[in-house]
Protein backbone atom coordinates (compact mmCIF):
# COMPACT_ATOMS: atom_id res chain seq x y z
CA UNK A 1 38.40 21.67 -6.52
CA UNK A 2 41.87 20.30 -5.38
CA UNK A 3 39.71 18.55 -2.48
CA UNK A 4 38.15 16.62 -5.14
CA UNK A 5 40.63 15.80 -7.09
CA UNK A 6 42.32 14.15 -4.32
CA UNK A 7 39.05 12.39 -3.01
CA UNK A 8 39.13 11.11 -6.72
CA UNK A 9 42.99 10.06 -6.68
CA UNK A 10 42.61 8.39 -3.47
CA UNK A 11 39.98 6.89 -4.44
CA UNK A 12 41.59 5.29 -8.05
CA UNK A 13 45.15 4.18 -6.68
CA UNK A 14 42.87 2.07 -4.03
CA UNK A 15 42.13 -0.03 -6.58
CA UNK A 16 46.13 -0.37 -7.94
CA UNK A 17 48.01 -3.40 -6.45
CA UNK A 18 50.98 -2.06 -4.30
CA UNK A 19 54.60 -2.23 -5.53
CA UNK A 20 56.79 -4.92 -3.20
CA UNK A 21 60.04 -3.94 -4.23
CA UNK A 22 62.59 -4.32 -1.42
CA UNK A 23 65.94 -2.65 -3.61
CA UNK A 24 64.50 0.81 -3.85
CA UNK A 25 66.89 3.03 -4.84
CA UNK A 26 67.43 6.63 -5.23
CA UNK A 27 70.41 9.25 -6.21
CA UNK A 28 70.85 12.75 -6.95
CA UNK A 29 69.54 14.53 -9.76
CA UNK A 30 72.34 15.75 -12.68
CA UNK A 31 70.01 18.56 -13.45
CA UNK A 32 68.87 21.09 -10.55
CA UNK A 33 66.83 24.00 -10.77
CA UNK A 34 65.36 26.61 -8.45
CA UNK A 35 61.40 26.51 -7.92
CA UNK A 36 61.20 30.38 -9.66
CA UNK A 37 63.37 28.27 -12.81
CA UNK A 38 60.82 24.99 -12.63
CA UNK A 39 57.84 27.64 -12.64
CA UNK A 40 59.27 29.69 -15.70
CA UNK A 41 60.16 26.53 -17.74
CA UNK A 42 56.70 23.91 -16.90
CA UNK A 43 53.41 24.92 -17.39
CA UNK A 44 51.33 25.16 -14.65
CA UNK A 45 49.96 21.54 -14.76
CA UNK A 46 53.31 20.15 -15.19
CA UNK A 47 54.59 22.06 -12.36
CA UNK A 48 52.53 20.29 -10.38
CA UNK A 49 52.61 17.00 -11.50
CA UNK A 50 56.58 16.66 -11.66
CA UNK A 51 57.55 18.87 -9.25
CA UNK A 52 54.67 18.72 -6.49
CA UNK A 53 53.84 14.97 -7.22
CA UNK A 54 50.52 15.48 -8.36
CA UNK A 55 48.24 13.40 -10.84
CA UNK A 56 46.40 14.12 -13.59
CA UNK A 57 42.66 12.73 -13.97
CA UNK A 58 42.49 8.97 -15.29
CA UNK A 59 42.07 8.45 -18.59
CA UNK A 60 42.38 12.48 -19.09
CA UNK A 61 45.65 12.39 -20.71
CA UNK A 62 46.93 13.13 -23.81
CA UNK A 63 49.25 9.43 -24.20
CA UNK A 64 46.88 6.86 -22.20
CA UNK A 65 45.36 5.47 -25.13
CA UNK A 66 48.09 6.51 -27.72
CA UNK A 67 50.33 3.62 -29.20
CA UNK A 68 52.07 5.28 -31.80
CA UNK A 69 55.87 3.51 -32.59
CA UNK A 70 58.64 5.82 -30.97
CA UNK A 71 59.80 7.12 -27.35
CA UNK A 72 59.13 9.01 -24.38
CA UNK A 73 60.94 11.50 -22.47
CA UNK A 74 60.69 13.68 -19.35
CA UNK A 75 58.56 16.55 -20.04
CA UNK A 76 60.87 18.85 -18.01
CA UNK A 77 64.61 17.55 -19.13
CA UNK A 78 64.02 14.97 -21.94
CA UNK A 79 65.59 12.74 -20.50
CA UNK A 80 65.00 9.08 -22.64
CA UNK A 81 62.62 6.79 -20.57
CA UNK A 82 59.98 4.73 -21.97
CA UNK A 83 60.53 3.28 -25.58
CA UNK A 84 56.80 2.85 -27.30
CA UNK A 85 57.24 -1.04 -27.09
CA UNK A 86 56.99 -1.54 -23.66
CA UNK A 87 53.43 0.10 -23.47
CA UNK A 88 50.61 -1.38 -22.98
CA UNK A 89 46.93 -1.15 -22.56
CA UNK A 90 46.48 -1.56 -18.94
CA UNK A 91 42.83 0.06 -18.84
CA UNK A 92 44.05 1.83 -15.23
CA UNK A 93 43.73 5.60 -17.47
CA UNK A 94 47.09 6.10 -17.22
CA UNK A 95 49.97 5.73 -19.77
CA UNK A 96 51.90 2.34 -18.76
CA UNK A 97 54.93 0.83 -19.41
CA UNK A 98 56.47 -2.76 -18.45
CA UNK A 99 59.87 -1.62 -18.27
CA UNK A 100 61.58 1.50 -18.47
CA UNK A 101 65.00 2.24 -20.21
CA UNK A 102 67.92 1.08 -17.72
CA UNK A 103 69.35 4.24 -15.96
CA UNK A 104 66.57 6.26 -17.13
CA UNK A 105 64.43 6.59 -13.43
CA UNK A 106 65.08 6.07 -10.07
CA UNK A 107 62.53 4.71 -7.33
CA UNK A 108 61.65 5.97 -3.96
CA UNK A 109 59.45 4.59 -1.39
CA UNK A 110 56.19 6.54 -0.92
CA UNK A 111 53.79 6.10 1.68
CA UNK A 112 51.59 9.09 1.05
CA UNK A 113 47.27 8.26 0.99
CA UNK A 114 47.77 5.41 3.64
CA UNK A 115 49.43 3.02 1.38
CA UNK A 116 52.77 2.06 0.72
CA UNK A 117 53.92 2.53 -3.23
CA UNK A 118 57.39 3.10 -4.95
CA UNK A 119 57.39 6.30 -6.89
CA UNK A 120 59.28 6.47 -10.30
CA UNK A 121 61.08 9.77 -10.81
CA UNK A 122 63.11 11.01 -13.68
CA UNK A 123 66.71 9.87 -12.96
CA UNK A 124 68.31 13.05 -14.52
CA UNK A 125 65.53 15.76 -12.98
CA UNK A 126 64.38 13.95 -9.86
CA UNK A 127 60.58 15.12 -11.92
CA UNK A 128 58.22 12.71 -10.48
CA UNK A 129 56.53 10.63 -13.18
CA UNK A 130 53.85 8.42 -11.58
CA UNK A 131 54.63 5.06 -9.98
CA UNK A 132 55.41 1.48 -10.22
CA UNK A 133 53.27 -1.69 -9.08
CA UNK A 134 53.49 -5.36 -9.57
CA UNK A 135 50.27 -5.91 -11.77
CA UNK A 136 51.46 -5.48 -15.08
CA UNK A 137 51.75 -8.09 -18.40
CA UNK A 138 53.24 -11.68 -16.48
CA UNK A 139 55.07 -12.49 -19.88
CA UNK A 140 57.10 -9.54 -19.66
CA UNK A 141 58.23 -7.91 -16.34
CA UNK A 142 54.95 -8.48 -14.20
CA UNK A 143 55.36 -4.07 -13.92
CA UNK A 144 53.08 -1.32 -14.93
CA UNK A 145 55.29 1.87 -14.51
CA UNK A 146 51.66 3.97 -14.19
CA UNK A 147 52.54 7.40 -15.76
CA UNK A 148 50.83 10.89 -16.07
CA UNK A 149 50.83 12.29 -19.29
CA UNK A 150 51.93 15.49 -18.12
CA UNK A 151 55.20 14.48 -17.25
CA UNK A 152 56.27 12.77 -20.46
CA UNK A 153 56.44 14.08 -24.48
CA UNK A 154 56.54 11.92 -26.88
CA UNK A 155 59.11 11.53 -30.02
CA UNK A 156 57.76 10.09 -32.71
CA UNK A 157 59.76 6.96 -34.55
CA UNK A 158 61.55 8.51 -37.39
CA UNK A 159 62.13 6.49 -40.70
């Protein structure tokens, strides 16, 4: 099964653009935690998407098609990253975002499945979150910060 599911993820970020972004950048995490305390706190599918770097199925998530007004935070610290205005429909299955909130997520260079990609990980939890590429809206940003839905929650705009 996990043999398929990476014959399947190889097989979708093929068809993603590649980030070129020379300033990657990366710092320590503000919150650290031992595997045992990651395990006890995540589920098991979160464990493995923000700790392991895995990715959920395409268009399998709970937030790819969701477009309710509010914000999004790390699944595993809360940590403030996305705000509900800078997604957009990108049709790639994944939530994405054009922007994320400054300070919120920090980028590291990823050359895993033959390609090169930056990899966007919570700033405050080092949780890994999905990645960045260059292919997004052109009147914005020109980014698409594609993100699993696993590693996010969502806080609904409060009136």
């Amino acid at each position: 099964m996990k043999n398929l599911f990476l014959v399947l993820l190889v097989i979708t970020l093929q068809s993603c653009q590649s980030q070129k972004k020379e300033d990657v950048k990366t710092m320590k995490a503000t919150i650290e935690k031992t595997d045992a305390e990651w395990k006890a706190q995540l589920s098991e599918v979160e464990y493995e998407v923000l700790r392991n770097k895995g990715t959920e199925r395409a268009f399998t998530g709970e937030y790819w098609n969701h477009f309710e007004k509010g914000k999004y935070v790390c699944a595993a610290c809360e940590n403030d990253l996305f705000l509900s205005q800078t997604k957009f429909e990108s049709d790639c299955g994944w939530p994405s975002f054009d922007k994320a909130i400054e300070g919120s997520v920090i980028y590291k260079k990823d050359t895993s499945f033959g390609m090169t990609r930056t990899e966007v990980m919570c700033a405050k939890c080092n949780g890994h979150l999905g990645h960045v590429f260059d292919d997004g809206p052109r009147e914005t940003t020109g980014q698409r910060f594609c993100t699993n839905s696993v590693s996010v929650k969502f806080i609904p705009e409060t009136k």
